[in-house]
N, C-alpha and C. Protein backbone atom coordinates (compact mmCIF):
# COMPACT_ATOMS: atom_id res chain seq x y z
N UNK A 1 -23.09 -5.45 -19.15
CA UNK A 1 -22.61 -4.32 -18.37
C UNK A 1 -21.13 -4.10 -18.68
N UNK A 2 -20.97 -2.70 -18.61
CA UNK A 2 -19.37 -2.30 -19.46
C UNK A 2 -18.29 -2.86 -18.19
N UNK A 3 -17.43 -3.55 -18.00
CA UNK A 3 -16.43 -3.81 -17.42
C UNK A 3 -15.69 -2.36 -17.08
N UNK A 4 -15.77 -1.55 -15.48
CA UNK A 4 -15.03 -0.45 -15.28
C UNK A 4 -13.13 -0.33 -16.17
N UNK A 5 -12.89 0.01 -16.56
CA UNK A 5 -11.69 0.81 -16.79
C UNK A 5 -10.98 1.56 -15.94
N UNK A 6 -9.38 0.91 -16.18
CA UNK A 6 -8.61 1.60 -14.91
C UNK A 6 -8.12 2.84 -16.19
N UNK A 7 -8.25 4.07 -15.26
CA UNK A 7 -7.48 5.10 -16.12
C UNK A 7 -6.24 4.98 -16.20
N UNK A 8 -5.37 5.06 -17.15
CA UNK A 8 -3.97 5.04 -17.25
C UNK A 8 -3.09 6.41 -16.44
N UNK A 9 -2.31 6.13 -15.88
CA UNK A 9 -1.32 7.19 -14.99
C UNK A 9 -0.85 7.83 -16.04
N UNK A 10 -0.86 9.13 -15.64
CA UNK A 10 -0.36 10.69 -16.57
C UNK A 10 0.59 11.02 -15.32
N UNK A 11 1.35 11.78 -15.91
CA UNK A 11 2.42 12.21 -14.83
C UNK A 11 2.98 14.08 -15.89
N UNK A 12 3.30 14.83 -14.58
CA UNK A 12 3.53 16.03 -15.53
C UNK A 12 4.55 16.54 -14.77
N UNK A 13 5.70 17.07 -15.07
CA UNK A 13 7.08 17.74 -14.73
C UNK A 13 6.99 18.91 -14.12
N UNK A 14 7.18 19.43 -12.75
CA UNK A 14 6.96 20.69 -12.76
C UNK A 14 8.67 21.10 -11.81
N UNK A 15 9.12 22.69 -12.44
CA UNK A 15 10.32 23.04 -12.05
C UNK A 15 9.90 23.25 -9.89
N UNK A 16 11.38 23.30 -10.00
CA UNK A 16 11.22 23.52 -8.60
C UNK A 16 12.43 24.52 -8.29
N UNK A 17 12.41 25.28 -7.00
CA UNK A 17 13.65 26.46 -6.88
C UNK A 17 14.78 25.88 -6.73
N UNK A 18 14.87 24.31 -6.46
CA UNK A 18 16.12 23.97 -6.27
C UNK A 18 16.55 23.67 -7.70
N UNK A 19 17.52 24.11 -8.41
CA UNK A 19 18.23 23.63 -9.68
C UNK A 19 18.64 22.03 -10.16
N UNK A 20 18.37 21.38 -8.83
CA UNK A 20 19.22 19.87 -8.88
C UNK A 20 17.84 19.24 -8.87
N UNK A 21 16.52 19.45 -8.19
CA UNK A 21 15.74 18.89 -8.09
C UNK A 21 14.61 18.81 -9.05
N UNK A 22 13.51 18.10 -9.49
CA UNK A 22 12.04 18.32 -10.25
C UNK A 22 11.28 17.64 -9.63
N UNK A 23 9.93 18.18 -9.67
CA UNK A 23 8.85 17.77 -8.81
C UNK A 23 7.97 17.10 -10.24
N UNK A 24 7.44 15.65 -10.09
CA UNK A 24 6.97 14.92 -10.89
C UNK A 24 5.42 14.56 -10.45
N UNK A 25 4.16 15.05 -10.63
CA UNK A 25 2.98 14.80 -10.53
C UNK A 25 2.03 13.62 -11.54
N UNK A 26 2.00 13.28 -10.49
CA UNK A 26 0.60 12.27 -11.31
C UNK A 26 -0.82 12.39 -11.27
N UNK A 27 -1.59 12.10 -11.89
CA UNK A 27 -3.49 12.25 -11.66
C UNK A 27 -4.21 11.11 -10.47
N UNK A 28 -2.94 10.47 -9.53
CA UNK A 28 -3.41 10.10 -8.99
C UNK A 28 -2.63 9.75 -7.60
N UNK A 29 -2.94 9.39 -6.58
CA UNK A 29 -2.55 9.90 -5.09
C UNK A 29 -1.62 8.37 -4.59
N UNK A 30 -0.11 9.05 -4.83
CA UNK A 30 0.91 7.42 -4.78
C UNK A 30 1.01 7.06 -2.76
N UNK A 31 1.18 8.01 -2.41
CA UNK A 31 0.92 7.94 -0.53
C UNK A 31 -0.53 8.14 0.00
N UNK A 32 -0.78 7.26 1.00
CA UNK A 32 -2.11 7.94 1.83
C UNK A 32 -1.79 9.68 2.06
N UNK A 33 -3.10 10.25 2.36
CA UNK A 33 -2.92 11.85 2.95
C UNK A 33 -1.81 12.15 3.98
N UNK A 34 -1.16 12.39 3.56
CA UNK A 34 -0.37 13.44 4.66
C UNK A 34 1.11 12.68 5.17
N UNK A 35 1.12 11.44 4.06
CA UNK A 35 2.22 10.50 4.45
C UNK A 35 3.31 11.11 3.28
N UNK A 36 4.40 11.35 3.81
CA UNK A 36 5.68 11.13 3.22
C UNK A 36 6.81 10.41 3.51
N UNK A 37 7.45 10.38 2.77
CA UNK A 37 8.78 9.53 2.39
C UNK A 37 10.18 9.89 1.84
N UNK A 38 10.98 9.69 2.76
CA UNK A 38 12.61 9.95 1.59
C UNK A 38 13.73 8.96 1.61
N UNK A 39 13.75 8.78 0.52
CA UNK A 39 15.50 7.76 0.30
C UNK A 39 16.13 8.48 -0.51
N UNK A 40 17.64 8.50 0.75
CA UNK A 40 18.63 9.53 0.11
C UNK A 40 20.25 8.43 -0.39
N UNK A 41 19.00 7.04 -0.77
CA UNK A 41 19.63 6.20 -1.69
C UNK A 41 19.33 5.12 -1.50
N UNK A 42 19.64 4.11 -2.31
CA UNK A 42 18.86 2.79 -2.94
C UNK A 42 18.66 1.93 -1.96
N UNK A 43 19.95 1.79 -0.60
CA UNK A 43 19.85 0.88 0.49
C UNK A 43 18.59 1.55 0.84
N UNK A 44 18.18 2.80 1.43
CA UNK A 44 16.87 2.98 2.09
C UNK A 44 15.63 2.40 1.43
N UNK A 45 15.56 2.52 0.49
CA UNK A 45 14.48 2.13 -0.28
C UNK A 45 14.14 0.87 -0.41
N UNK A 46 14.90 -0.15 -0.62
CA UNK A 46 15.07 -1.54 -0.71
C UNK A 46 13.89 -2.49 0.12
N UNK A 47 12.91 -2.94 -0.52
CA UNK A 47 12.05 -4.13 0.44
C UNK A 47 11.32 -2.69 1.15
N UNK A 48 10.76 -1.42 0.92
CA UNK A 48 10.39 -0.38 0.90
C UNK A 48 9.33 0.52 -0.17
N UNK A 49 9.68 0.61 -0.69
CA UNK A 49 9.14 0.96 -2.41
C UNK A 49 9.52 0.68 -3.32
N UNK A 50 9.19 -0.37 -4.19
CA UNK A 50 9.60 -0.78 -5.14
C UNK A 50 9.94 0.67 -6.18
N UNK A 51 8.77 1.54 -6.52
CA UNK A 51 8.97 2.64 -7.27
C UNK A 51 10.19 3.17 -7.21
N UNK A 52 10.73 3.62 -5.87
CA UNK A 52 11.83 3.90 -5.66
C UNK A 52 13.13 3.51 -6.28
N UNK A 53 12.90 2.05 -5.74
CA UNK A 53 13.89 0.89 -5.95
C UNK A 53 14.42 1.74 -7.32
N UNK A 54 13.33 1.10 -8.42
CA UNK A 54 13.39 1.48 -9.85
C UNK A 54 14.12 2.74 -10.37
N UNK A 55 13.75 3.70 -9.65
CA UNK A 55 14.41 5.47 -9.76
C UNK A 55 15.49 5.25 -9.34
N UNK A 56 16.08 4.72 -8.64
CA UNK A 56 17.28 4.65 -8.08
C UNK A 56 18.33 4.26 -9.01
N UNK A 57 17.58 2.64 -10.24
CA UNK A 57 18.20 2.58 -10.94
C UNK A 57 18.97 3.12 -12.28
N UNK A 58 18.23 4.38 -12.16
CA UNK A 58 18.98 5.45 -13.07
C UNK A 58 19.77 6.25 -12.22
N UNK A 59 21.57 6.40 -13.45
CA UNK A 59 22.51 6.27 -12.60
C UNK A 59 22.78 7.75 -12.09
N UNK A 60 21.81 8.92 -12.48
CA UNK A 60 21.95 10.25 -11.97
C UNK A 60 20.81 10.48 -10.64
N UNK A 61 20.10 9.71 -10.13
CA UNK A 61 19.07 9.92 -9.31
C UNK A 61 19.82 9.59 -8.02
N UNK A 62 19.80 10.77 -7.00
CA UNK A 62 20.60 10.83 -6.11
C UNK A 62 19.37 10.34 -4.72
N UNK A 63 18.32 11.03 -5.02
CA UNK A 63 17.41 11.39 -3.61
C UNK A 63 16.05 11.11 -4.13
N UNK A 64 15.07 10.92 -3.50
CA UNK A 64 13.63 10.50 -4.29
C UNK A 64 13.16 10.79 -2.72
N UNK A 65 12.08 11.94 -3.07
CA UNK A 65 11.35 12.50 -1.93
C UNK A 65 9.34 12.03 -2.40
N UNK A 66 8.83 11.08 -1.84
CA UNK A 66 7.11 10.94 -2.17
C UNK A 66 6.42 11.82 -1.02
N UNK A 67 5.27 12.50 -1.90
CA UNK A 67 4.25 13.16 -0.62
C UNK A 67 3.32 13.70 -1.85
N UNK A 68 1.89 12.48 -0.91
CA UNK A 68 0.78 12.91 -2.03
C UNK A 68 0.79 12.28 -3.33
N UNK A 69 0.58 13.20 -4.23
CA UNK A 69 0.74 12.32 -6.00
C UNK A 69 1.98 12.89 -6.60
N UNK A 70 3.18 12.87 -5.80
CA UNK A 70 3.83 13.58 -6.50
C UNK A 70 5.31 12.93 -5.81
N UNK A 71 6.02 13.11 -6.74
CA UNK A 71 7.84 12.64 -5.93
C UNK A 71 8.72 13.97 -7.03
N UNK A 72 9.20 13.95 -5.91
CA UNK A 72 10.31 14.64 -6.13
C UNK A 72 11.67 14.31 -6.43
N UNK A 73 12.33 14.45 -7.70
CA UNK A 73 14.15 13.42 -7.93
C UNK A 73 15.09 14.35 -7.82
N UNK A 74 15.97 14.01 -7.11
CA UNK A 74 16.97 14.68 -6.84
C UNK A 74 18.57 14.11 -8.17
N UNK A 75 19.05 15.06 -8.80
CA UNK A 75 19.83 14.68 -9.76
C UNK A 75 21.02 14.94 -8.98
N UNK A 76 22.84 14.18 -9.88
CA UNK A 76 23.38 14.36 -9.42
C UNK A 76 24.29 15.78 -10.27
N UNK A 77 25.44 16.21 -10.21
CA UNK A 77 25.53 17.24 -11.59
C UNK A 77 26.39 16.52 -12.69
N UNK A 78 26.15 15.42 -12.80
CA UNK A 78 26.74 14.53 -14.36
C UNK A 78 25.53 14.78 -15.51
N UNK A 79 24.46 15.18 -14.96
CA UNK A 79 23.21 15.43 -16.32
C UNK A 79 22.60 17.31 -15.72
N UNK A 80 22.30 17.32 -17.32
CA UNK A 80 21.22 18.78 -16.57
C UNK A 80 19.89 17.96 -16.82
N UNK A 81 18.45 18.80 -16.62
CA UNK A 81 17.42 18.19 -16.89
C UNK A 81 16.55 18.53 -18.46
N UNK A 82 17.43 19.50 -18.84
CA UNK A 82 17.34 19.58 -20.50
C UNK A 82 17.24 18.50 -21.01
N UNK A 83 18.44 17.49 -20.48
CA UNK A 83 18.90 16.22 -21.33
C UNK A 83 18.17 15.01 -20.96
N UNK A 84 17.57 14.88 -19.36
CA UNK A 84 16.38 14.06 -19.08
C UNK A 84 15.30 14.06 -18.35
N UNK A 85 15.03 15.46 -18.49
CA UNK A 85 13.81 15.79 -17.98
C UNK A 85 12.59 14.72 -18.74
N UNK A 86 12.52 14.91 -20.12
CA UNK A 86 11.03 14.25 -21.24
C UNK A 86 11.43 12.66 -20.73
N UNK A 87 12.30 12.51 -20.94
CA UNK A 87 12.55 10.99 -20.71
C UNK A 87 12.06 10.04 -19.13
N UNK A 88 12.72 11.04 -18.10
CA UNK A 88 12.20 10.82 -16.40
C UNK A 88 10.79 10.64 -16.40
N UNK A 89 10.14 11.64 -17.20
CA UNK A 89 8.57 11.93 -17.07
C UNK A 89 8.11 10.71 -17.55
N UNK A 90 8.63 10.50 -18.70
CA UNK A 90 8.01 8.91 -19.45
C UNK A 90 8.39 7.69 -18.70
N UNK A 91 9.82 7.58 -17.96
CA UNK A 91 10.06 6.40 -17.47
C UNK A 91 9.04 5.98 -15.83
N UNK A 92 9.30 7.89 -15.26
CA UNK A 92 8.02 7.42 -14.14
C UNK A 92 6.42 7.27 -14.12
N UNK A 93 5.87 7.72 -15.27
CA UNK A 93 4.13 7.33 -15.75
C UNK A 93 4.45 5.71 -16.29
N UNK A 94 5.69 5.59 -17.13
CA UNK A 94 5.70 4.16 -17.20
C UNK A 94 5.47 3.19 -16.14
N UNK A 95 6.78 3.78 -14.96
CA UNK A 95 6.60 2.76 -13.75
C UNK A 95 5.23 2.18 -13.22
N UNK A 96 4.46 3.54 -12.81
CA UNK A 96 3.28 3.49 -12.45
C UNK A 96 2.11 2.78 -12.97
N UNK A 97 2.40 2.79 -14.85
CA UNK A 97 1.55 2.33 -15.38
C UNK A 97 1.84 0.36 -15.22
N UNK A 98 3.20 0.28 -15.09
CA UNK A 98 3.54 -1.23 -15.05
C UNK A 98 3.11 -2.00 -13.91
N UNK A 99 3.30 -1.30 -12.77
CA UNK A 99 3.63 -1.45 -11.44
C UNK A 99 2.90 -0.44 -10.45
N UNK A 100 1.14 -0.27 -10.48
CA UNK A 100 1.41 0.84 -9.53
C UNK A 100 1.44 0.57 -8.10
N UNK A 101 2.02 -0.36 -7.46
CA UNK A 101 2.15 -0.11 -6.26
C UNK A 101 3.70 0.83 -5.98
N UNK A 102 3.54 1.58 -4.79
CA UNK A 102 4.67 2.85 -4.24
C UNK A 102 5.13 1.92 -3.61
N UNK A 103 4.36 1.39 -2.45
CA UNK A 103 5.22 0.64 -1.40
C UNK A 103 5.07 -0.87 -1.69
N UNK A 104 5.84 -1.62 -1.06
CA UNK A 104 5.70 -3.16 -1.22
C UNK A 104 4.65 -3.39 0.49
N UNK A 105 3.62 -4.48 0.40
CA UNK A 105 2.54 -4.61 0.92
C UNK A 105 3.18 -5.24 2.56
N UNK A 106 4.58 -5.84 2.52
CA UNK A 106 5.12 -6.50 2.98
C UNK A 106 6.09 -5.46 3.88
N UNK A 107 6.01 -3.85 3.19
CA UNK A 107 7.69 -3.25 3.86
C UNK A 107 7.34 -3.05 5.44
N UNK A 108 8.76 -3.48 5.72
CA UNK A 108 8.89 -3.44 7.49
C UNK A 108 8.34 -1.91 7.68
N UNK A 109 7.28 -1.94 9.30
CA UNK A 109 6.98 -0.98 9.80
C UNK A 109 8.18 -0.37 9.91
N UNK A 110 9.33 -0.82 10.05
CA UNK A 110 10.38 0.37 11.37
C UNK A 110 11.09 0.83 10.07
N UNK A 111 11.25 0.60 9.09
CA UNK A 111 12.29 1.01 7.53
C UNK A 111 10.94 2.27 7.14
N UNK A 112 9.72 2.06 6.84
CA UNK A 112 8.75 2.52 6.34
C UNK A 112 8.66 4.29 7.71
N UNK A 113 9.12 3.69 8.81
CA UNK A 113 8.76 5.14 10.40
C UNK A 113 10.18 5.69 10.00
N UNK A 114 11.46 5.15 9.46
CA UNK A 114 12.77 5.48 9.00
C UNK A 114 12.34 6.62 8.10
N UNK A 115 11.78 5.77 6.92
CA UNK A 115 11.86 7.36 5.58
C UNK A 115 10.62 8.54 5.55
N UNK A 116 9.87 8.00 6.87
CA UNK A 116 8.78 8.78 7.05
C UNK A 116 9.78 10.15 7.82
N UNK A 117 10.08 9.34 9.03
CA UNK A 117 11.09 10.62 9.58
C UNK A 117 12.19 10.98 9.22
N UNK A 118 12.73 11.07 7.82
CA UNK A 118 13.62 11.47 7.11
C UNK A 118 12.95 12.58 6.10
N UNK A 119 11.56 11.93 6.21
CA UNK A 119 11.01 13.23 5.54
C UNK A 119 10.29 14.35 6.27
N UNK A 120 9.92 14.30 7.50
CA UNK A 120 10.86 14.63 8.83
C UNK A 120 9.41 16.04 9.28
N UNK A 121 9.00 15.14 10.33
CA UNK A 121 7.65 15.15 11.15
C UNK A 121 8.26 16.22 11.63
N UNK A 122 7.76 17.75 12.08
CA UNK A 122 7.87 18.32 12.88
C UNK A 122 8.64 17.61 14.36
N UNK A 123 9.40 18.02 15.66
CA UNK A 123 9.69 17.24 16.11
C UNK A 123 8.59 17.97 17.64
N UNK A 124 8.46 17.18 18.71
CA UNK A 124 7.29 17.71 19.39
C UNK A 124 7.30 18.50 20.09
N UNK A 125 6.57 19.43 20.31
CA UNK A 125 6.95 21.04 21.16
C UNK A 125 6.86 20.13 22.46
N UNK A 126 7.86 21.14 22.96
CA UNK A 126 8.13 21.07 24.54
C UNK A 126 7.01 21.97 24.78
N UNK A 127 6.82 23.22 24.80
CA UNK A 127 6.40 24.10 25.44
C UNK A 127 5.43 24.86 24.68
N UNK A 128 4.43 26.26 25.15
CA UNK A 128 3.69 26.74 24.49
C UNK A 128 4.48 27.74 23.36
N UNK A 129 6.10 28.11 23.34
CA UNK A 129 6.66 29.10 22.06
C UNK A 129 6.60 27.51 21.05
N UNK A 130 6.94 26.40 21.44
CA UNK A 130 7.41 25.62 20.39
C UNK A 130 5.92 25.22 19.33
N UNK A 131 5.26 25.51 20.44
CA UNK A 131 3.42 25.03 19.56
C UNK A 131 3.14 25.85 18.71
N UNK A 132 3.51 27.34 19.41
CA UNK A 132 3.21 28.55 18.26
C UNK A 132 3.91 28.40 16.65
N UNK A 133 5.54 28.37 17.09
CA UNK A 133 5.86 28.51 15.93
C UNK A 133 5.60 26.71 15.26
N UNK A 134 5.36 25.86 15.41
CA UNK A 134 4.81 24.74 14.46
C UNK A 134 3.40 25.14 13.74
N UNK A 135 2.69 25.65 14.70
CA UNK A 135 1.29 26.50 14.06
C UNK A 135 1.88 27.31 12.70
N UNK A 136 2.45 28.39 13.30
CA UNK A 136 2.85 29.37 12.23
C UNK A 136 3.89 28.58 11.22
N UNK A 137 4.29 27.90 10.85
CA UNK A 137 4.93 27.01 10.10
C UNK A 137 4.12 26.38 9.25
N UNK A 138 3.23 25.46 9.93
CA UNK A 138 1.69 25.01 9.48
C UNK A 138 1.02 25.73 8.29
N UNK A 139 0.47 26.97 9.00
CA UNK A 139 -0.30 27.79 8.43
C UNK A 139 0.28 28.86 7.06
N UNK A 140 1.41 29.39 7.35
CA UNK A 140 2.36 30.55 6.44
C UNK A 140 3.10 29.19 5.95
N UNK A 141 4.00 29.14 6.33
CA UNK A 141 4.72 28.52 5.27
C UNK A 141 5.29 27.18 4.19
N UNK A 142 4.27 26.34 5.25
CA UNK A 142 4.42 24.66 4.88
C UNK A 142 3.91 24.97 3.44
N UNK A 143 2.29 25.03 3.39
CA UNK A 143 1.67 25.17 2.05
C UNK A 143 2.55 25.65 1.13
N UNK A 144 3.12 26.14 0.76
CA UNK A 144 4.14 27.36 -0.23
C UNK A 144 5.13 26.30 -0.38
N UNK A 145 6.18 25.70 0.48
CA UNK A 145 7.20 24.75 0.77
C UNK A 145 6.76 23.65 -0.23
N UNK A 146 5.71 22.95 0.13
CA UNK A 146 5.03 21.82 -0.40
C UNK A 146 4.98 22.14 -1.97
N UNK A 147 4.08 23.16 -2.41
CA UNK A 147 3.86 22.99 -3.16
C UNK A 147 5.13 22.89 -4.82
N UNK A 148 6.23 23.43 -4.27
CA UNK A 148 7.55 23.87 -4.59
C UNK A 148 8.29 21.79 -4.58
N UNK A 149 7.51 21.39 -4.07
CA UNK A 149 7.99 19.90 -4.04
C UNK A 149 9.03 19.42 -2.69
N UNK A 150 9.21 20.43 -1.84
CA UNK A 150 9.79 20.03 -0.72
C UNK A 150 9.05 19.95 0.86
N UNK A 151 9.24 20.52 1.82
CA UNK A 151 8.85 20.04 3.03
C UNK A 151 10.08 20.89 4.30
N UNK A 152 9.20 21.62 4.73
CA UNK A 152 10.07 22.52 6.14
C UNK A 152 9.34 21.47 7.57
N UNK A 153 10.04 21.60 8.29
CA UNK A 153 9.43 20.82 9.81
C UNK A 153 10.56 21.12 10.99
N UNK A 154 9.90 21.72 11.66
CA UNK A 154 10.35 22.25 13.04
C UNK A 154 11.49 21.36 13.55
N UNK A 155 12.00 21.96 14.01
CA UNK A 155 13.03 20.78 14.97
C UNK A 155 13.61 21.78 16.55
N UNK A 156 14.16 22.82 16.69
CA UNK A 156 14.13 22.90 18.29
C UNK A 156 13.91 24.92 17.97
N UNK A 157 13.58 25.19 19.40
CA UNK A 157 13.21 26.64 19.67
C UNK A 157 14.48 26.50 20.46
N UNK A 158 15.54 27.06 20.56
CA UNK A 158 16.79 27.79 22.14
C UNK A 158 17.41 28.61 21.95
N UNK A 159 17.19 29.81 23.15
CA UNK A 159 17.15 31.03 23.26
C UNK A 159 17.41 31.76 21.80
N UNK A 160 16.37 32.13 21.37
CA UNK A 160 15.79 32.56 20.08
C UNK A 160 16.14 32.07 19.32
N UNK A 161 16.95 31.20 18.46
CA UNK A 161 17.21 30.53 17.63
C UNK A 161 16.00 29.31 16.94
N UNK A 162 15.35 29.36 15.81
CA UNK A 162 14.51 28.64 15.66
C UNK A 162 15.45 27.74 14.30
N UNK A 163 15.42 26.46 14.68
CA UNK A 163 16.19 25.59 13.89
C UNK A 163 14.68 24.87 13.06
N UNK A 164 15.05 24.65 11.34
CA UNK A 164 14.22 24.13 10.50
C UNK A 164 14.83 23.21 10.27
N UNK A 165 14.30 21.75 9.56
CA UNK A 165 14.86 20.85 8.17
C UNK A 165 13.92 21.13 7.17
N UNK A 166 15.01 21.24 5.95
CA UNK A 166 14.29 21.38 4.96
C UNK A 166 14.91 19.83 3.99
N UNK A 167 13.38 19.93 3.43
CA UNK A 167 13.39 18.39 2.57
C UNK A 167 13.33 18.17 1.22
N UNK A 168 13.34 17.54 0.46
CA UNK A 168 12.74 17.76 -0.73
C UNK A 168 13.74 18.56 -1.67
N UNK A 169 12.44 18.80 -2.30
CA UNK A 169 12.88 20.07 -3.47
C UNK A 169 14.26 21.48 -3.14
N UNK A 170 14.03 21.52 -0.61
CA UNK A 170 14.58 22.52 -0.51
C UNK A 170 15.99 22.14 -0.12
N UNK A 171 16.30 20.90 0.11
CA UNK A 171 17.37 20.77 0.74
C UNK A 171 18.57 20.68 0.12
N UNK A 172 19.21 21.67 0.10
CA UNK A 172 20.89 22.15 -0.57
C UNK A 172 20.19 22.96 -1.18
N UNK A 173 19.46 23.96 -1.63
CA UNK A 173 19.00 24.65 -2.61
C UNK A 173 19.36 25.90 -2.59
N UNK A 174 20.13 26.70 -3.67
CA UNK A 174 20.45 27.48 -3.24
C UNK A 174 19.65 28.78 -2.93
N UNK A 175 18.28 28.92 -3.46
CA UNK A 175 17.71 29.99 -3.03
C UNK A 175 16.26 29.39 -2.05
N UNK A 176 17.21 28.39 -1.07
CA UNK A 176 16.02 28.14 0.22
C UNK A 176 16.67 29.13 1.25
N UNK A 177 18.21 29.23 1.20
CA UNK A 177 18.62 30.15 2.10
C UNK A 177 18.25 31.32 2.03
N UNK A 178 17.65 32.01 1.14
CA UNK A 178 17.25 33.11 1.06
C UNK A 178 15.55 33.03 1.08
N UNK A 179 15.12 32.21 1.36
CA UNK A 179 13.69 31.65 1.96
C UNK A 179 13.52 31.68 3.00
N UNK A 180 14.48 30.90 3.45
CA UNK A 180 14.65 31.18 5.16
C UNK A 180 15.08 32.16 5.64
N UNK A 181 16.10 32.68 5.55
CA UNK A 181 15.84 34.23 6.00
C UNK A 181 15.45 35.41 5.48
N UNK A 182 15.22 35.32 4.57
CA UNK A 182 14.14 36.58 3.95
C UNK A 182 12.64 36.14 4.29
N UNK A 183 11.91 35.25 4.17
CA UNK A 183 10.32 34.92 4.44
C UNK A 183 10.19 34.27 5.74
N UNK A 184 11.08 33.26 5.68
CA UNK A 184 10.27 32.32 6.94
C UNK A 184 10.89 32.97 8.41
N UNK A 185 12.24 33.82 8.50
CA UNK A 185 12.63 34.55 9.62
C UNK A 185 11.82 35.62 9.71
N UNK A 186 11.53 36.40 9.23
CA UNK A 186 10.96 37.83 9.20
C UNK A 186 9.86 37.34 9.48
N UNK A 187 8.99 36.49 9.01
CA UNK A 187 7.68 36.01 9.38
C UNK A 187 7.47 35.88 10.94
N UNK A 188 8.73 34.98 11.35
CA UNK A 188 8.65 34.60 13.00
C UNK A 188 8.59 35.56 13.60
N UNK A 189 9.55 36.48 13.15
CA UNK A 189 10.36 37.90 14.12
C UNK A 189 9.02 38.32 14.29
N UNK A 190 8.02 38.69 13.21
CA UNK A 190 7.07 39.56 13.28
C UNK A 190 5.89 38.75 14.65
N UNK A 191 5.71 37.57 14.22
CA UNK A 191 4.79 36.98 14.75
C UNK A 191 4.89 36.93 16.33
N UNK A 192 6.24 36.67 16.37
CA UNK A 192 6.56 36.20 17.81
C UNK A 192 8.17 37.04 17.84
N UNK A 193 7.98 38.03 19.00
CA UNK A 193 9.24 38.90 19.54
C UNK A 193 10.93 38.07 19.70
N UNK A 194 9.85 36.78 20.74
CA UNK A 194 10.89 36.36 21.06
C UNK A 194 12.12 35.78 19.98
N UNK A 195 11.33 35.49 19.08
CA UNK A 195 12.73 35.02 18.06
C UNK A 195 13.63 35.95 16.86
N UNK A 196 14.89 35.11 17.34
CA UNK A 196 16.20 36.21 16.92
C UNK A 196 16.42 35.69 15.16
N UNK A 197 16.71 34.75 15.39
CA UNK A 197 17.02 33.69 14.01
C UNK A 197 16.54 32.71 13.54
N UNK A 198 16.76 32.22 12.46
CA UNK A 198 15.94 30.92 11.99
C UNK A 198 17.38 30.05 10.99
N UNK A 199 17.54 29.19 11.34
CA UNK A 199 18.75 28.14 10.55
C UNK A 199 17.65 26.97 9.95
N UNK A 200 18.96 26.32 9.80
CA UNK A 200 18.54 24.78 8.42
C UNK A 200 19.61 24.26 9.64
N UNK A 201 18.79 22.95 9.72
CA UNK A 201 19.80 22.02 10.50
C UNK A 201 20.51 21.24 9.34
N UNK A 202 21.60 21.16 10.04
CA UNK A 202 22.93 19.99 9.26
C UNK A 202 22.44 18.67 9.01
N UNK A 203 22.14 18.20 7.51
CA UNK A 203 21.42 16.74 7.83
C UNK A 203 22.59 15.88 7.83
């Protein structure tokens, strides 16, 4: 009987709207469903994800966002990705292929609930406007966000002001601000009267 075969990890580069960031896919699923992760540097990561760890050790990788089969690297501006985009792609299918564990089997629950909520859970409606707009967030605009390699999640409704974090791919980007208020404000306004504005909270 043929001894199964592990398929080897492929990984493929895809651009993202933020200029500093690239979204890096693999053929296979590095978080459980619906789990994400961010280290916005090497102490977070540490006794955490080894993968990480590793990305960190290249000296332009600022931020490393996981969700799904895919991470997202945040560069710093000492490189463009002309110069290591082919190379990133090879060093992270390498990792994977050496090493595929993401997390270490051992990482502390409370470090592991840290970069989960850094990659930043909706926060919980008070009330029935705060349920709506997490719905409508949900539904319009998470999918679109995600797939771009970042992550939007609610954080407070007061007196019309609807405050977002954006993660990932969107955070510092310069054409998320024009995401947010060209799509994801106009979206609310329409949906729901009550809201005036929509911001990016200060991380």
């Amino acid at each position: 009987m043929a001894t199964e075969r592990t398929i080897p990890v492929s990984v493929y580069a895809e651009m993202t709207p933020n200029p500093a960031t690239m979204r890096f896919v693999a053929n296979r699923p590095l978080l459980p469903d619906g789990a994400m992760l961010e280290f916005r540097q090497v102490e977070e990561a540490e006794g955490v994800s080894p993968f990480a760890e590793r990305l960190f050790n290249l000296p332009f990788v600022t931020a490393v966002f996981l969700t799904g089969n895919a991470v997202t690297i945040t560069r710093n501006d000492k490189v463009t990705w002309d110069l290591v985009q082919l190379e990133l792609r090879e060093h992270i299918q390498e990792l994977l292929n050496e090493d595929p564990r993401v997390l270490y089997g051992e990482a502390p629950a409370v470090a592991l609930a840290e970069a989960n909520q850094r990659a930043m859970s909706h926060a919980d409606p008070t009330n029935a406007e705060d349920a709506q707009i997490v719905s409508l967030l949900d539904e319009y605009v998470r999918p679109a966000v995600e797939a771009d390699g970042g992550h939007i999640a609610f954080r407070h409704f007061k007196e019309g002001v609807v405050t977002v974090a954006l993660q990932g791919s969107c955070s510092g980007c310069p054409s998320s601000m024009v995401t947010l208020k060209g799509g994801i404000e106009n979206l609310l306004k329409q949906m729901m009267p009550g809201v005036k504005e929509v911001v990016a909270e200060e991380l």
